[in-house]
C-alpha atoms as a PDB file:
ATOM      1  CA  UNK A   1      11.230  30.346  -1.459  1.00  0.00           C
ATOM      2  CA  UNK A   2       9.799  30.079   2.106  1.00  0.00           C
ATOM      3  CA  UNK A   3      11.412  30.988   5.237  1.00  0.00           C
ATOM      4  CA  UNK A   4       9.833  30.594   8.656  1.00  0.00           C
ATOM      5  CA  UNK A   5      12.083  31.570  11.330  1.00  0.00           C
ATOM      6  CA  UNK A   6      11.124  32.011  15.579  1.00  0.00           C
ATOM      7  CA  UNK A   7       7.624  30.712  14.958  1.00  0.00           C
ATOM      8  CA  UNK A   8       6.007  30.882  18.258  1.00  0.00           C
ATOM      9  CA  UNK A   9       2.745  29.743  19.012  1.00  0.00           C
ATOM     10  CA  UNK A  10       0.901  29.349  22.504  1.00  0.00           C
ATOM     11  CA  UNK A  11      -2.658  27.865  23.283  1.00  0.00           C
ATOM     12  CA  UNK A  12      -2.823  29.672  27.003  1.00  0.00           C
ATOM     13  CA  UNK A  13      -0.974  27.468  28.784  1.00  0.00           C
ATOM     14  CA  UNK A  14       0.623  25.333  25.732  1.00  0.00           C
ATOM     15  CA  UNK A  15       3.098  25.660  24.195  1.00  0.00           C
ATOM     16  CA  UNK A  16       2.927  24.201  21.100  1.00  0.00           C
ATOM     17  CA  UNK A  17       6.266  25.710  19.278  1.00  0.00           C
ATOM     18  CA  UNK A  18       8.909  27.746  20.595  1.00  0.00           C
ATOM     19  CA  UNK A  19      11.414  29.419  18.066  1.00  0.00           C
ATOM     20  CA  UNK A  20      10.905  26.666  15.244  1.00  0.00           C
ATOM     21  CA  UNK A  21      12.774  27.426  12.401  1.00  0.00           C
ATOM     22  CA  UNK A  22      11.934  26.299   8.692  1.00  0.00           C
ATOM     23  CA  UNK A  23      13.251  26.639   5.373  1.00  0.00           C
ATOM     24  CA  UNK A  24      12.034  25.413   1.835  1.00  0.00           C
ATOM     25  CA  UNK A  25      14.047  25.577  -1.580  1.00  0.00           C
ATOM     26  CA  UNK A  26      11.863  26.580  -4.559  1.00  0.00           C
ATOM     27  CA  UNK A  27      10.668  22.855  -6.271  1.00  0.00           C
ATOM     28  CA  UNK A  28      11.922  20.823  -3.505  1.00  0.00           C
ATOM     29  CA  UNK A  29      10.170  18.408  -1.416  1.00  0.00           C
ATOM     30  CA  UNK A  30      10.342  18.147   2.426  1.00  0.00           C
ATOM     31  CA  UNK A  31       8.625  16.052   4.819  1.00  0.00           C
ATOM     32  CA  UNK A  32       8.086  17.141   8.938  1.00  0.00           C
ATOM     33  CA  UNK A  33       7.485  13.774  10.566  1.00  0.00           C
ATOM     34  CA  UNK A  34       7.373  13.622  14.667  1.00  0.00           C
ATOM     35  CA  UNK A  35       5.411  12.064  17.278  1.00  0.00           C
ATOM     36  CA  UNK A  36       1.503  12.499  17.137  1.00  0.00           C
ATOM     37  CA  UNK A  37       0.399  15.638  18.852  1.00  0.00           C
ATOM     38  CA  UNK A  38       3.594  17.719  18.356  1.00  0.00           C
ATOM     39  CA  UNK A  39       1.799  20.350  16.287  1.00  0.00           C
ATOM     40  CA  UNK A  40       2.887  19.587  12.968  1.00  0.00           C
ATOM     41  CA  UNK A  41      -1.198  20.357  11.664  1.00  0.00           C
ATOM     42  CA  UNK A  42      -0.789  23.687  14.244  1.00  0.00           C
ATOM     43  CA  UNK A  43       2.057  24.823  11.623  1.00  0.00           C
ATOM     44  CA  UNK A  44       0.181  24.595   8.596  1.00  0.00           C
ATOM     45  CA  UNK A  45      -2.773  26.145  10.101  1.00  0.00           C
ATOM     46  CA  UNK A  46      -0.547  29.256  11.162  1.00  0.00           C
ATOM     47  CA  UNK A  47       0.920  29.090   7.280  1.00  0.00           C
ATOM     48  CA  UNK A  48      -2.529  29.059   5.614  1.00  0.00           C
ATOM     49  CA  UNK A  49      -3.995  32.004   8.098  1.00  0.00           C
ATOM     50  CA  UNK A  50      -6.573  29.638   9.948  1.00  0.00           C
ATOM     51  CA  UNK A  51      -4.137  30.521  13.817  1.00  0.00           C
ATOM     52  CA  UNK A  52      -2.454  33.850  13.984  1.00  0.00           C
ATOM     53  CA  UNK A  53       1.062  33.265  15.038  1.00  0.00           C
ATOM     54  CA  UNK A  54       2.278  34.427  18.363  1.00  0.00           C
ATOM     55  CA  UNK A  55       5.683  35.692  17.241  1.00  0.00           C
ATOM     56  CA  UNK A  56       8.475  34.795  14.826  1.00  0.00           C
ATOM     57  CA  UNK A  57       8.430  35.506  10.928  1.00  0.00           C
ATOM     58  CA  UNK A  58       7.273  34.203   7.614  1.00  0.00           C
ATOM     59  CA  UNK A  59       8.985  35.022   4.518  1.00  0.00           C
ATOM     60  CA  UNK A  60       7.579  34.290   0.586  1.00  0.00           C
ATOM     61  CA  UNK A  61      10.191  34.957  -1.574  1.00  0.00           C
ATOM     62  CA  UNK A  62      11.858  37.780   0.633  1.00  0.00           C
ATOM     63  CA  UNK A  63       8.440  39.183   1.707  1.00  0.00           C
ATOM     64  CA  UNK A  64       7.304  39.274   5.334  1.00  0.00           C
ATOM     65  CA  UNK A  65       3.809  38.500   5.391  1.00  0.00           C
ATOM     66  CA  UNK A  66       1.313  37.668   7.548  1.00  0.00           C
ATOM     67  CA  UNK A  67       0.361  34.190   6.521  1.00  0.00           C
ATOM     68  CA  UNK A  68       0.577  32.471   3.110  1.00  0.00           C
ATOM     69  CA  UNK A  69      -3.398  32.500   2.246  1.00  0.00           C
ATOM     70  CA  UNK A  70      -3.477  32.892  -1.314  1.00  0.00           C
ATOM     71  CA  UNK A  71      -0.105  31.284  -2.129  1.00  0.00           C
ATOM     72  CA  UNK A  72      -0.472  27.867  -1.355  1.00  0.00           C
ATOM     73  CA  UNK A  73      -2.458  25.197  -1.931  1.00  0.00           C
ATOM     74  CA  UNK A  74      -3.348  22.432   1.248  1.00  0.00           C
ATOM     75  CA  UNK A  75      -4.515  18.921   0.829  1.00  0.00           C
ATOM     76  CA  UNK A  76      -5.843  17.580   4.211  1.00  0.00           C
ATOM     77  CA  UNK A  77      -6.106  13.874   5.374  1.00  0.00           C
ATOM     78  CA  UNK A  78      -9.507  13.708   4.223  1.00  0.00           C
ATOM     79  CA  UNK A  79     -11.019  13.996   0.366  1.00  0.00           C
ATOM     80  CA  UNK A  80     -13.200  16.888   2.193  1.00  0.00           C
ATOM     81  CA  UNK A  81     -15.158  16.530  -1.388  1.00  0.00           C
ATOM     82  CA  UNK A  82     -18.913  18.122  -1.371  1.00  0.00           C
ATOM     83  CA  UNK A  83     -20.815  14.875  -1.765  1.00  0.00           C
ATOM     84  CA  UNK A  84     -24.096  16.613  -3.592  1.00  0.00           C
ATOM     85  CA  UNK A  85     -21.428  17.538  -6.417  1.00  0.00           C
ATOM     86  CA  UNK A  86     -19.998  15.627  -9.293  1.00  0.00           C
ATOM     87  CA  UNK A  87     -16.098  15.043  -9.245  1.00  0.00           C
ATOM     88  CA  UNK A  88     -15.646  17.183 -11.917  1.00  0.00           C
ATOM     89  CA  UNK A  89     -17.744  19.483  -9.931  1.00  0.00           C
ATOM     90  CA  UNK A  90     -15.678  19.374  -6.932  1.00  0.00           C
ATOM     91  CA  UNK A  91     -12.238  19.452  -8.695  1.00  0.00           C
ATOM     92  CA  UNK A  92     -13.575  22.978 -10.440  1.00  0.00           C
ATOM     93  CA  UNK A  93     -14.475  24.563  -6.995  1.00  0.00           C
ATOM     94  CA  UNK A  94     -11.389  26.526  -6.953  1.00  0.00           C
ATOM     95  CA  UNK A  95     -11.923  28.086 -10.635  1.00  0.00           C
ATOM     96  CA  UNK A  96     -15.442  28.241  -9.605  1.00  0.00           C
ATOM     97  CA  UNK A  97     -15.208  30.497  -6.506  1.00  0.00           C
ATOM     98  CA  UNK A  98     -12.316  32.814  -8.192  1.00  0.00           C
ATOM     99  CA  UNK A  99     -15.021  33.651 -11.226  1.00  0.00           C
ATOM    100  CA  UNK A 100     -12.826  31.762 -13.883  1.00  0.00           C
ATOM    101  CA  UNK A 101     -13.678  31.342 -17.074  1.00  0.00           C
ATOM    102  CA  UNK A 102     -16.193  27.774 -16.551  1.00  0.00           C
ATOM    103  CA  UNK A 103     -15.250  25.963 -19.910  1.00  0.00           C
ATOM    104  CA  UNK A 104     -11.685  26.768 -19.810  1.00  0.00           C
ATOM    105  CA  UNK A 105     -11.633  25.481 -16.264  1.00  0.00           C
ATOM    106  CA  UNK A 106     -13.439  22.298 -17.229  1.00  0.00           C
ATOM    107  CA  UNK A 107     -11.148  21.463 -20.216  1.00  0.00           C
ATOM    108  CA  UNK A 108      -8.259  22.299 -17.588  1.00  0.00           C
ATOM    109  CA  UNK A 109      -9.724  19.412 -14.850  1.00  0.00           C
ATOM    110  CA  UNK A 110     -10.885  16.810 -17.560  1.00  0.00           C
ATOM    111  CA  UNK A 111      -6.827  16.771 -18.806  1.00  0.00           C
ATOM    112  CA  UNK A 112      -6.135  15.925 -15.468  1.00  0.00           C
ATOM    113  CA  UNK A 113      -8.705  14.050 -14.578  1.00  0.00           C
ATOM    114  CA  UNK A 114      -7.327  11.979 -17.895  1.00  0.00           C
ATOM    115  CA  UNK A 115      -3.577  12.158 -16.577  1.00  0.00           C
ATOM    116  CA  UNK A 116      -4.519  11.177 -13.160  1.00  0.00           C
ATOM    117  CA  UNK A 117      -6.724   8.022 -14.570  1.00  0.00           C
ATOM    118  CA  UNK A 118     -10.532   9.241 -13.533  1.00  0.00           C
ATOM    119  CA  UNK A 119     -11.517   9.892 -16.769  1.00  0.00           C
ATOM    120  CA  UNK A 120     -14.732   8.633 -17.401  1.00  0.00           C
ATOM    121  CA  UNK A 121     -15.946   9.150 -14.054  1.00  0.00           C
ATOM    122  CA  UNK A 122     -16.724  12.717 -14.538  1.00  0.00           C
ATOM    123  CA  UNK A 123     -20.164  12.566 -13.552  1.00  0.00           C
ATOM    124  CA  UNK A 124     -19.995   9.934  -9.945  1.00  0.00           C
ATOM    125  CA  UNK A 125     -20.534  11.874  -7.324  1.00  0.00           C
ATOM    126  CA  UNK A 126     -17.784  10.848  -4.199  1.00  0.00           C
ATOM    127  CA  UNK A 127     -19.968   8.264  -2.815  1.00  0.00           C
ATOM    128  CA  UNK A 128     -20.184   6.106  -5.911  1.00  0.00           C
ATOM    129  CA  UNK A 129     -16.453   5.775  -5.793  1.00  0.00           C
ATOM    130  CA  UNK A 130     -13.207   4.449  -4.372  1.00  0.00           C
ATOM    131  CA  UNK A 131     -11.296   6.402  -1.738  1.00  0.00           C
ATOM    132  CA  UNK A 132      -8.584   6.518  -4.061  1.00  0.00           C
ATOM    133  CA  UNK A 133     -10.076   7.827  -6.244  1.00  0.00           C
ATOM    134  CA  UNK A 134     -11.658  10.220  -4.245  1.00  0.00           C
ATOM    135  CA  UNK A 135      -8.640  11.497  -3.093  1.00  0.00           C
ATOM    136  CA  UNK A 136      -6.816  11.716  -6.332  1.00  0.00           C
ATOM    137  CA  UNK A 137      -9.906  14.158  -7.352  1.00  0.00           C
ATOM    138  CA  UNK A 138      -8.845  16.059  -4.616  1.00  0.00           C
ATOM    139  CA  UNK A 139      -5.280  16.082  -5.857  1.00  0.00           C
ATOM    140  CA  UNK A 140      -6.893  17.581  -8.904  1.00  0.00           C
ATOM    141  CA  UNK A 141      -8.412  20.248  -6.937  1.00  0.00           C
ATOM    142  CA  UNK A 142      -5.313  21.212  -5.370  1.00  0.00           C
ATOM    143  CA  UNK A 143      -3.732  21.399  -8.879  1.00  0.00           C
ATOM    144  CA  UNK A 144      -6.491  23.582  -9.783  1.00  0.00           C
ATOM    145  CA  UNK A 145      -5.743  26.394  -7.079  1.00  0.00           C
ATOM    146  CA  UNK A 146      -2.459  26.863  -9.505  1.00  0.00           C
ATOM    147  CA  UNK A 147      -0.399  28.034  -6.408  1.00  0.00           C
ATOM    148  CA  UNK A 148       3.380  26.722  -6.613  1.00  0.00           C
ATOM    149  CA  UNK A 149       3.486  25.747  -3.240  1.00  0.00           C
ATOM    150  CA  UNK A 150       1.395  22.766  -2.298  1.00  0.00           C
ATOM    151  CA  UNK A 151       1.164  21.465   1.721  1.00  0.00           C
ATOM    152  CA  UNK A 152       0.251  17.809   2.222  1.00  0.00           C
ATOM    153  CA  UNK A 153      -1.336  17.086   5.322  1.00  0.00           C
ATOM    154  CA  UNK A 154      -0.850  12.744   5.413  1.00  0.00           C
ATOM    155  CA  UNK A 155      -2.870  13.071   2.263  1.00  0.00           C
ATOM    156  CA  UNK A 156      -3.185   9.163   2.109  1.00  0.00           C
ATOM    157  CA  UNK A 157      -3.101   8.319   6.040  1.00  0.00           C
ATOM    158  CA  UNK A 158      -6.809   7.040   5.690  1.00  0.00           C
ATOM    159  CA  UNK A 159      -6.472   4.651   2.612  1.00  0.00           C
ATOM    160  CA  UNK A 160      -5.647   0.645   2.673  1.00  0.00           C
ATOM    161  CA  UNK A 161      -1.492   0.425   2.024  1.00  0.00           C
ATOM    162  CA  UNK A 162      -2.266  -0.860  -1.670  1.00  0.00           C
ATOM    163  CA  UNK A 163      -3.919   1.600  -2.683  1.00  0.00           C
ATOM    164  CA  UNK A 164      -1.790   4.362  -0.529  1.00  0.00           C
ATOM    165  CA  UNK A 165       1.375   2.634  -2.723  1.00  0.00           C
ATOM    166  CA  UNK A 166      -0.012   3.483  -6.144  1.00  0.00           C
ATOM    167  CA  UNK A 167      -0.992   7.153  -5.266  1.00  0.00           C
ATOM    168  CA  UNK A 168       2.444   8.025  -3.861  1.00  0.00           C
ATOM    169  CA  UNK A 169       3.901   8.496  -7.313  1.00  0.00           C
ATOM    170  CA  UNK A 170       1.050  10.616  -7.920  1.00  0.00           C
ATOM    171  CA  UNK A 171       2.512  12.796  -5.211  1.00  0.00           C
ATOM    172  CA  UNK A 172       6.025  12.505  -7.047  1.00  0.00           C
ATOM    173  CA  UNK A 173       4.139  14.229 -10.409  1.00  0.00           C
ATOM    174  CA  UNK A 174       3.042  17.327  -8.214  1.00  0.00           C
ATOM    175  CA  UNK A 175       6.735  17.564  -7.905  1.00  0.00           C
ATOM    176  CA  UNK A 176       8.243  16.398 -10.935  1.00  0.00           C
ATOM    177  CA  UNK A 177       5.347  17.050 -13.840  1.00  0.00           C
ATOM    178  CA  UNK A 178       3.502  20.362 -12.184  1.00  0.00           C
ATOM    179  CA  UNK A 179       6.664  21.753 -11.092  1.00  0.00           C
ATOM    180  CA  UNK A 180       5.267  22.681  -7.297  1.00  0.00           C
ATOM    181  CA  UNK A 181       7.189  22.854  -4.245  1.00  0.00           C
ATOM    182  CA  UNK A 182       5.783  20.467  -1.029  1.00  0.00           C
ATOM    183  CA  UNK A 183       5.942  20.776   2.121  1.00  0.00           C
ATOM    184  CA  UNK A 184       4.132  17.124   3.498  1.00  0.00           C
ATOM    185  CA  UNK A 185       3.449  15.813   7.286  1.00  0.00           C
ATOM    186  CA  UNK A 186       3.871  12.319   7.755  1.00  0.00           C
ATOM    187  CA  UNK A 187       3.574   9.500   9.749  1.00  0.00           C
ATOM    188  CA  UNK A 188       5.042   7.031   7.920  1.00  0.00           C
ATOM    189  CA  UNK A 189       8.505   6.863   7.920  1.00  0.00           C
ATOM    190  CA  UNK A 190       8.643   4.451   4.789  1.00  0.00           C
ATOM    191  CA  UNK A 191       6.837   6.828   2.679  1.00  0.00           C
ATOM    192  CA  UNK A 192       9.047   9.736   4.305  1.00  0.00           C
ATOM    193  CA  UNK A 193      12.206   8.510   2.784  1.00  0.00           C
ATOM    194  CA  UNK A 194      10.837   7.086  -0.574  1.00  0.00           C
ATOM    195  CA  UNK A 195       9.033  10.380  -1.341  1.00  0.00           C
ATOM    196  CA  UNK A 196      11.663  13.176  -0.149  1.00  0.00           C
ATOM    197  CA  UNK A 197      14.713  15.645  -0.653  1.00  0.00           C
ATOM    198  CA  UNK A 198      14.397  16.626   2.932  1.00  0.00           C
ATOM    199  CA  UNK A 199      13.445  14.798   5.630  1.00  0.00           C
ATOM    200  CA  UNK A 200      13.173  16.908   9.253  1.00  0.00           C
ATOM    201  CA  UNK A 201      12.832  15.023  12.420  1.00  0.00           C
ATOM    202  CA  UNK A 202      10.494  17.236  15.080  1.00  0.00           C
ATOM    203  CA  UNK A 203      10.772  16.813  18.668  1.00  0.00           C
ATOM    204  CA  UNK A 204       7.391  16.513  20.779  1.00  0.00           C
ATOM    205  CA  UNK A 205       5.883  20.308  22.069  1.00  0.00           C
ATOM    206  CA  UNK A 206       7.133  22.544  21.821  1.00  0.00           C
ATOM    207  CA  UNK A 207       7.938  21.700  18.525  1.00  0.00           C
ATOM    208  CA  UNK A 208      11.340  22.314  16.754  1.00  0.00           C
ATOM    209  CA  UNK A 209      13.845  20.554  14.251  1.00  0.00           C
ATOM    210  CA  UNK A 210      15.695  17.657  16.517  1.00  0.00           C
ATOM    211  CA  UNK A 211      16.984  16.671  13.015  1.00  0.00           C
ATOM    212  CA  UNK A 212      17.533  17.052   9.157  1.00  0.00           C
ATOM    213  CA  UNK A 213      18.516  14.458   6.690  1.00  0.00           C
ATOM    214  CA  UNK A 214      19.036  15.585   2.962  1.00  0.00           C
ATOM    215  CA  UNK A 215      17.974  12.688   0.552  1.00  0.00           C
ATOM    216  CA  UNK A 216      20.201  13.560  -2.632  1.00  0.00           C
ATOM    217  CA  UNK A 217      20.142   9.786  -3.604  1.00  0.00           C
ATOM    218  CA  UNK A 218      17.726   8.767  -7.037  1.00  0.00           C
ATOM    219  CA  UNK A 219      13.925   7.992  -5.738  1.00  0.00           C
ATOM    220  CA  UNK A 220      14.148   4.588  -7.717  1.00  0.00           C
ATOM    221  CA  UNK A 221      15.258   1.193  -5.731  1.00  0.00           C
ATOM    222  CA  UNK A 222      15.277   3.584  -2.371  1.00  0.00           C
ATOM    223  CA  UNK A 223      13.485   1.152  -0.083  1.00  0.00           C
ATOM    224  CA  UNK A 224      16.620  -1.124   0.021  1.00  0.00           C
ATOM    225  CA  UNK A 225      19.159   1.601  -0.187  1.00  0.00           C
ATOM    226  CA  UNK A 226      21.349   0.553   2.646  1.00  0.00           C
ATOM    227  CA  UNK A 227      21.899   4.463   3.992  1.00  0.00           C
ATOM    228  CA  UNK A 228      17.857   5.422   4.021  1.00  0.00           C
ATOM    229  CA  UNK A 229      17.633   1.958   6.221  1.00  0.00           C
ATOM    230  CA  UNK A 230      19.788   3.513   8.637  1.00  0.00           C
ATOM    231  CA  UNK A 231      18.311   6.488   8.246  1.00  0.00           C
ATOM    232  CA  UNK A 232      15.026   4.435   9.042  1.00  0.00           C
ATOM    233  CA  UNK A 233      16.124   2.706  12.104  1.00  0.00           C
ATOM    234  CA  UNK A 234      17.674   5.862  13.541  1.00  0.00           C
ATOM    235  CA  UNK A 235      14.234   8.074  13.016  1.00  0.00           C
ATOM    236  CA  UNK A 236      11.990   5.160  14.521  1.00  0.00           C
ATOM    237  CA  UNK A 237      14.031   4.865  17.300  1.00  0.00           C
ATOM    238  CA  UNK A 238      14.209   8.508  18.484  1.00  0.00           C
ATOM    239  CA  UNK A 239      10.198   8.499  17.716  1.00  0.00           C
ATOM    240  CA  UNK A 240       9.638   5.745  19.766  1.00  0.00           C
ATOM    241  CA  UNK A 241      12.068   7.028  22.537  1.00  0.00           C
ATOM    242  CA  UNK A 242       9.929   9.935  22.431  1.00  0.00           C
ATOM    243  CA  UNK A 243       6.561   7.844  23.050  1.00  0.00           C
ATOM    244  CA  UNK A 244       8.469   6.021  26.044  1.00  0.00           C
ATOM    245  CA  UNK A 245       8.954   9.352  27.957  1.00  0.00           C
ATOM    246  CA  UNK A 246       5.729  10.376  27.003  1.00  0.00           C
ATOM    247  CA  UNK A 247       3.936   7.100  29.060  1.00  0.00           C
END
């Protein structure tokens, strides 16, 4: 569905990515995790249109274009929800600045609020609630923009590990249930292997693919599957072999 191929991307005298090469099978799920500061965020700014790219290509279903603004939706590390609006208010931004029809909109994000458990809280603005459930508005949001493909920037990096457990199998139902392709940065390498298909390794700047591991085992029981735990150890170790040359 999405090819990216010689991405190239300088900040004068950065380079942040040099020929870096990406590929994404419609309703799959893959997951970039590298060392902090290798440009993983500087890719999916150059995807949604916020950086031009310096060279290389990106292809939507056998398309050259210039970015993918319009096609996909992007969920950042933080809720980013306006706090003067409702959470029904927030999740209906996207119909709201397209001109859609308002009640159809609102029946659309009250069914999810329901299948995403915040119904009945409708009317609480962002501060009167969890960061959970702040963020799972936001997950309603990004269902709302109705784009297929859906990028995940460590959507639950800044929530407690309880509450970051529950909402990964929300992530699974953008997948599964909505039918949307994900493309998801990561620092976790638990949550890496219990969420993917594909897992890609990056090296530190300038950024490319060091590795790929394809996850074709079930997503039940995987956190004592004895081949992700090698998988695991392998990944950690190049990641912190990477922070050792860094110092």
């Amino acid at each position: 569905m999405l090819s990216v191929s010689g991405l190239t991307k300088r900040f004068e005298d950065l380079s942040v990515m040099e020929g870096f090469d990406l590929t994404l099978r419609r309703g799959g799920f893959t997951t970039l995790i590298g060392p902090s500061g290798c440009g993983k965020s500087t890719l999916f700014d150059i995807l949604t249109g916020v950086f031009p790219r310096d060279g290389g290509r990106i292809s939507w279903l056998g398309e050259d274009l210039p970015d993918l603004m319009g096609r996909a939706a992007y969920m950042q590390q933080k809720d980013l929800l306006l706090p003067w609006l409702s959470l029904i208010d927030n999740a209906m931004l996207p119909a709201t600045i397209a001109g859609a029809d308002r009640e159809e909109s609102r029946r659309k994000a009250l069914s999810l609020f329901d299948r995403l458990e915040l119904d009945g809280f409708e009317g609480y603005t962002p501060s009167k609630v969890s960061g959970g459930m702040r963020q799972r508005c936001a997950l309603v949001r990004t269902l709302m923009f109705e784009h297929e493909l859906v990028l995940l920037d460590e959507p639950l990096s800044a929530l407690d590990a309880i509450t970051r457990r529950g909402l990964q199998g929300l992530l699974l139902l953008l997948q599964n249930e909505f039918r949307k392709t994900i493309l998801m940065i990561t620092h976790d390498i638990d949550e890496a292997l219990l969420l993917s298909d594909e897992l890609l390794v990056l090296t530190p700047m300038p950024m490319r693919v060091r590795e790929r591991f394809v996850l074709d085992m079930p997503k039940a029981g995987r956190s004592i599957n004895p081949e992700l735990l090698k998988i695991k150890a392998h990944v950690l170790e190049e990641l912190e072999g990477d922070i050792r040359e860094a110092v």
